[in-house]
Protein backbone atom coordinates (compact mmCIF):
# COMPACT_ATOMS: atom_id res chain seq x y z
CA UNK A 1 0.00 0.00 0.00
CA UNK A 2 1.03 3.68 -0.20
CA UNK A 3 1.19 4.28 3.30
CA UNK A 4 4.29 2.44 3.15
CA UNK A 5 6.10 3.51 0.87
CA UNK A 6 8.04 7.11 0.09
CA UNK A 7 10.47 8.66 -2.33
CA UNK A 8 13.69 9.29 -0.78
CA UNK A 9 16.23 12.14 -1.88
CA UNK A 10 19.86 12.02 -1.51
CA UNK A 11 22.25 14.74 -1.58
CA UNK A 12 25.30 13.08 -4.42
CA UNK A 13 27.44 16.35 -3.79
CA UNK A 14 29.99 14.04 -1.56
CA UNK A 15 33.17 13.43 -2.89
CA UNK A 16 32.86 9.86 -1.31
CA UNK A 17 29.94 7.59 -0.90
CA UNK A 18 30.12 7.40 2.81
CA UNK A 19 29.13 11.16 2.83
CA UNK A 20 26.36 10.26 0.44
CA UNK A 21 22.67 11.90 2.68
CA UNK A 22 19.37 11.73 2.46
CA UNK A 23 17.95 15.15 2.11
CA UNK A 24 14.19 14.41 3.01
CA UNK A 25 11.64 11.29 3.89
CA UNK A 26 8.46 13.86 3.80
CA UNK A 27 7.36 13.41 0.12
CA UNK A 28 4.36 12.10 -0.14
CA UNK A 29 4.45 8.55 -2.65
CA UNK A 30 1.50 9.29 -4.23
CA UNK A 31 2.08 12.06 -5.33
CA UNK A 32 4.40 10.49 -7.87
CA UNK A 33 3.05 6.53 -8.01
CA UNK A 34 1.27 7.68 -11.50
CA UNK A 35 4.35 9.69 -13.00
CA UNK A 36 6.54 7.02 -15.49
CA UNK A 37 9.30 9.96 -17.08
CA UNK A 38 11.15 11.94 -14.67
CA UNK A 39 13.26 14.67 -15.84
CA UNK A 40 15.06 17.23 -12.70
CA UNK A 41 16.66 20.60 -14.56
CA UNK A 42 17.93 23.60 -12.58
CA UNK A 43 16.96 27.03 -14.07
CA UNK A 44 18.06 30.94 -12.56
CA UNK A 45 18.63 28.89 -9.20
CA UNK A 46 15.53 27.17 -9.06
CA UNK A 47 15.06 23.31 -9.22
CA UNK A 48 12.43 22.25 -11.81
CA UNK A 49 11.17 18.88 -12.51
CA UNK A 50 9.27 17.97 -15.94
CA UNK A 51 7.22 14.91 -15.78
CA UNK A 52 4.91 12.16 -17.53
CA UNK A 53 1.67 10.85 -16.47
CA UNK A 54 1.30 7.90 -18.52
CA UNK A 55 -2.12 7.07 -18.13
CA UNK A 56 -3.35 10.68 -18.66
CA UNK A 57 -1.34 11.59 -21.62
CA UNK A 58 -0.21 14.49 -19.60
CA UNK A 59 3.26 15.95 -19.09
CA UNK A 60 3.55 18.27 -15.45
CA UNK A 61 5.78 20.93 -14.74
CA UNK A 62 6.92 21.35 -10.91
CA UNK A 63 8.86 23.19 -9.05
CA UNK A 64 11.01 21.01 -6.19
CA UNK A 65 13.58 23.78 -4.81
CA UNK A 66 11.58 23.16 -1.42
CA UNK A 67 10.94 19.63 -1.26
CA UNK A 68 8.79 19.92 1.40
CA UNK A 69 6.30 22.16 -0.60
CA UNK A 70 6.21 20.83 -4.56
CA UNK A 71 4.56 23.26 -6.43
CA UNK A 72 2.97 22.49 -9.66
CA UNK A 73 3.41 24.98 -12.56
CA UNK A 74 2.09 23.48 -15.93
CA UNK A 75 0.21 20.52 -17.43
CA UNK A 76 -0.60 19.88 -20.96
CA UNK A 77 -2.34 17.37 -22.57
CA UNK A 78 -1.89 15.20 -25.85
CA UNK A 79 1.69 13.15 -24.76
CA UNK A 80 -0.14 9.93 -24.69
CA UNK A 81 1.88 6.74 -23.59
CA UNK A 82 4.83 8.47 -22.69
CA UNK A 83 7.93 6.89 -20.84
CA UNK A 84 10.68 8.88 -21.56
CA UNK A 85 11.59 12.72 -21.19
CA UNK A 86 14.90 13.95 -21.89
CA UNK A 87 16.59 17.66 -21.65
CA UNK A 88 18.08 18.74 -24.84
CA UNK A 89 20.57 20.22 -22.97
CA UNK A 90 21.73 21.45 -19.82
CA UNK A 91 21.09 25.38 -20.22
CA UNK A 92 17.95 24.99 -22.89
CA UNK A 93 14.35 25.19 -22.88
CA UNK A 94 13.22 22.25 -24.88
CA UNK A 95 12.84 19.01 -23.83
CA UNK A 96 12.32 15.72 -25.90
CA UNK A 97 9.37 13.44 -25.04
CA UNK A 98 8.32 10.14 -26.51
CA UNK A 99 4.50 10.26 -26.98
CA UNK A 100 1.14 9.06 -29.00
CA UNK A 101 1.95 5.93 -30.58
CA UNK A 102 -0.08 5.02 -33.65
CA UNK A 103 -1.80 1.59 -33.99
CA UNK A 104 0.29 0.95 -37.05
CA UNK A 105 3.14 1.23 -34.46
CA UNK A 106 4.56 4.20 -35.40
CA UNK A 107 5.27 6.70 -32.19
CA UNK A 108 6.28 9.87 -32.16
CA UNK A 109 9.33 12.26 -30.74
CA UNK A 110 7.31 15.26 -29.18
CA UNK A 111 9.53 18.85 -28.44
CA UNK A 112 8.48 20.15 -25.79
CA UNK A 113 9.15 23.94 -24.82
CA UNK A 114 9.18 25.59 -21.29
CA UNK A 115 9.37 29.23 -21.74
CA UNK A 116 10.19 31.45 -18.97
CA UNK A 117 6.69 31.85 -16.94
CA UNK A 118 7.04 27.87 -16.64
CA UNK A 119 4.44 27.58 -18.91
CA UNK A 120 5.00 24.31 -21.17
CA UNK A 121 3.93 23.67 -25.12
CA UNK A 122 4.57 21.36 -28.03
CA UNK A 123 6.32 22.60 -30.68
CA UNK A 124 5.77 20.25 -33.09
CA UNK A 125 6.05 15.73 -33.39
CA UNK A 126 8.21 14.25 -35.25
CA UNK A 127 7.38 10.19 -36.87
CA UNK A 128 9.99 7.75 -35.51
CA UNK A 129 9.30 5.47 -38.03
CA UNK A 130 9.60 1.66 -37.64
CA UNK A 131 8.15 -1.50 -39.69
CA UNK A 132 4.25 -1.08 -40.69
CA UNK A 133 2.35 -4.37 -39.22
CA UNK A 134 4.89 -4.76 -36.81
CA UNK A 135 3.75 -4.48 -32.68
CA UNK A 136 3.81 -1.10 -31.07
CA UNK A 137 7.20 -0.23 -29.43
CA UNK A 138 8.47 2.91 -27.54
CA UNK A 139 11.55 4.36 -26.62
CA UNK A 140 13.77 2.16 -24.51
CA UNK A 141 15.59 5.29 -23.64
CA UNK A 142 16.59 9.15 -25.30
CA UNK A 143 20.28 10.56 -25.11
CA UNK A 144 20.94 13.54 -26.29
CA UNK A 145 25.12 14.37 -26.58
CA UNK A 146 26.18 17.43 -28.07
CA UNK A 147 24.14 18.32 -31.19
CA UNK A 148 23.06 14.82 -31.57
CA UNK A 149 20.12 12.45 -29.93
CA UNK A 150 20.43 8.78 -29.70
CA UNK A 151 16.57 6.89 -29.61
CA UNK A 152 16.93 3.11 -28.67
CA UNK A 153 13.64 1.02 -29.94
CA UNK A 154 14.17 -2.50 -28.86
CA UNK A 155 14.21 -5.06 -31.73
CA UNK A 156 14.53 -1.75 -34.05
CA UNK A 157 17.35 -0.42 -32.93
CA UNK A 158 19.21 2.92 -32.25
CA UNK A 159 17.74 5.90 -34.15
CA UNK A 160 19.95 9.08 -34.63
CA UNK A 161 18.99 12.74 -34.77
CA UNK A 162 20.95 15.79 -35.55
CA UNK A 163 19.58 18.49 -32.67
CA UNK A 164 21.96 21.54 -33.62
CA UNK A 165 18.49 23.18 -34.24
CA UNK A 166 16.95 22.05 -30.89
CA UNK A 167 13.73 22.61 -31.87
CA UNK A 168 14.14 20.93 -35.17
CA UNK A 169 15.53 17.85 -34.78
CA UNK A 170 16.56 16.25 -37.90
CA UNK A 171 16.80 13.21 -39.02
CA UNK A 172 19.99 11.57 -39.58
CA UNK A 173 20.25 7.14 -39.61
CA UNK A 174 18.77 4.18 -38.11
CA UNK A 175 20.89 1.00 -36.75
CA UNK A 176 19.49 -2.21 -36.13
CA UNK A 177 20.84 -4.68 -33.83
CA UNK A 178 18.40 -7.18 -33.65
CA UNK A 179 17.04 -9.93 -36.60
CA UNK A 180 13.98 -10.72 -37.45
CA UNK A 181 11.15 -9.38 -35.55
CA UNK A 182 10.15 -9.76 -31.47
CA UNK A 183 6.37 -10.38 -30.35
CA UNK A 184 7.49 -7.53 -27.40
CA UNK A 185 9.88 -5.27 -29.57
CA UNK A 186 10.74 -3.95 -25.94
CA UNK A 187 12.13 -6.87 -24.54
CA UNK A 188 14.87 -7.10 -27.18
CA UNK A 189 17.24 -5.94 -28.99
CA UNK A 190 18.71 -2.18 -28.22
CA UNK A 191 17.69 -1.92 -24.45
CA UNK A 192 20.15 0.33 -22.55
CA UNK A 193 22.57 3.43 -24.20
CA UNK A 194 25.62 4.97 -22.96
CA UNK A 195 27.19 8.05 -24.77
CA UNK A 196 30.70 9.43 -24.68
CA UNK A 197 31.23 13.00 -22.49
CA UNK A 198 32.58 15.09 -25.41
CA UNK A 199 32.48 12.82 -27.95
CA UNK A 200 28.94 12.49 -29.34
CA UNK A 201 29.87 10.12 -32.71
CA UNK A 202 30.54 7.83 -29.98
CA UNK A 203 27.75 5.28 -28.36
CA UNK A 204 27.93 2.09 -26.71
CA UNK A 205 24.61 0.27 -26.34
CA UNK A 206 23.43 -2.72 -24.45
CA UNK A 207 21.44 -5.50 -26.67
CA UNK A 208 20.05 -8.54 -26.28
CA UNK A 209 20.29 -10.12 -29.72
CA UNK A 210 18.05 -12.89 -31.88
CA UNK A 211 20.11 -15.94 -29.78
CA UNK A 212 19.37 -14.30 -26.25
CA UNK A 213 22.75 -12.93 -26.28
CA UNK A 214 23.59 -10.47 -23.74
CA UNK A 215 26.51 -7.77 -25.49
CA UNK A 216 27.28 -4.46 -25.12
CA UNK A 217 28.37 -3.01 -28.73
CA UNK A 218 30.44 0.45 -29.26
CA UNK A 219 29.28 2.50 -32.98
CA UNK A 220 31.01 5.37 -34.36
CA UNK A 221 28.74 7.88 -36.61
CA UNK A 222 30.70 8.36 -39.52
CA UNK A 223 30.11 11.80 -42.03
C-alpha cells in the first residue's frame, strides 16, 4: 500500500559515498506513483522537474527547490503513452518526449518547450518510423550528446537525430541490432545506451540479440 512507501532524496554532492545523505523522507508517494518519465533541470537557481503521467497523456511541470512544498506549474495534454523525457541540454528550454503511438506502431518524438513563466507547449512531433504491421514499441531510452540524440527502440534499434536546431531535430540514420522481428519489440534488442562525455559520434549500447545474447556493442557515426 502507499502508506508504506516514500520517495527518498539524496544529496550526491559528496566526494565519497560514505558522505552520500538523504535530504528528506516527507514526500508524499502518491504524489508520484502515476508519473513514469522523470526529468530534474535547474533554471536561474531554481530546481524544476518535468514529468509524464502515462495514463493521462499528460506531461507536469513542478517546481522542487523546497521539497517539502512541490509546487505544480504546468500541465498539458496530448503526450499519450509516454515513458521517456529527456533535456536537450543542460542550459535549454526544450525538452524531448516520446508520446502518442499510432496503432500501425509508429510513435512519435514530441519537443516540448518551457518558456520562462514555466508555462510548457509542443512545438511540433516528429514520426519515428519503424516496420508497418509490426507491434507497437516505444523508446527504450533518449540521449541527447552534443548536437546529436540517440533513440533506442528495442528489436529496431538505435535511431539518430541531428539536434543543432533544438527545436528541429533532424533526421539523420537508423541501426538495427536485432534480426527478425520480437512479439514484445521492448524486450529485445537495443535496451540500454551509454554516450561518450565530449564525444557524441561515440555510443555504446546494451542488446540482447536474436540468440538471447547479452553484449554491449560500441558504434562510431561516420560523415
Amino acid at each position: 500500500p502507499d502508506g508504506e512507501q516514500r520517495v527518498a532524496v539524496y544529496d550526491l554532492s559528496g566526494d565519497k559515498l560514505g558522505s552520500i545523505s538523504e535530504l528528506t523522507s516527507n514526500i508524499d508517494f502518491a504524489t508520484f506513483v502515476t508519473f513514469t518519465a522523470w526529468e530534474f533541470y535547474q533554471r536561474g537557481g531554481r530546481t524544476y522537474l518535468l514529468v509524464s503521467k502515462f495514463d493521462a497523456g499528460e506531461l507536469v511541470h513542478m517546481d522542487v527547490t523546497d521539497l517539502n512544498n512541490i509546487q505544480e506549474l504546468d500541465v498539458i495534454g496530448g503526450v499519450l503513452e509516454c515513458q521517456r523525457i529527456t533535456h536537450a541540454s543542460k542550459n535549454s528550454d526544450i525538452f524531448y518526449a516520446e508520446g502518442n503511438p499510432d496503432p500501425d506502431g509508429s510513435v512519435f518524438l514530441v519537443v516540448v518547450y518551457v518558456d520562462s513563466e514555466n508555462k510548457l507547449s509542443i512545438l511540433k512531433e516528429i514520426a519515428v518510423d519503424i516496420p508497418a504491421g509490426t507491434p507497437q514499441t516505444g523508446f527504450s531510452n533518449i540521449e541527447t550528446n552534443g548536437n546529436l540524440m540517440y533513440i533506442t527502440l528495442g528489436t529496431y534499434g538505435v535511431t539518430v537525430f541531428d539536434i543543432s536546431d533544438e527545436r528541429n531535430p533532424r533526421f539523420l540514420t537508423t541501426k538495427r541490432t536485432y534480426e527478425g522481428i520480437n512479439e514484445f519489440s521492448y524486450t529485445a534488442g537495443v535496451l540500454e545506451i551509454c554516450t561518450v562525455p565530449d564525444r557524441p559520434q561515440f555510443l555504446y549500447v546494451g542488446n540482447l540479440d536474436e540468440n538471447e545474447r547479452a553484449e554491449v556493442i560500441g558504434f562510431e557515426l561516420i560523415g
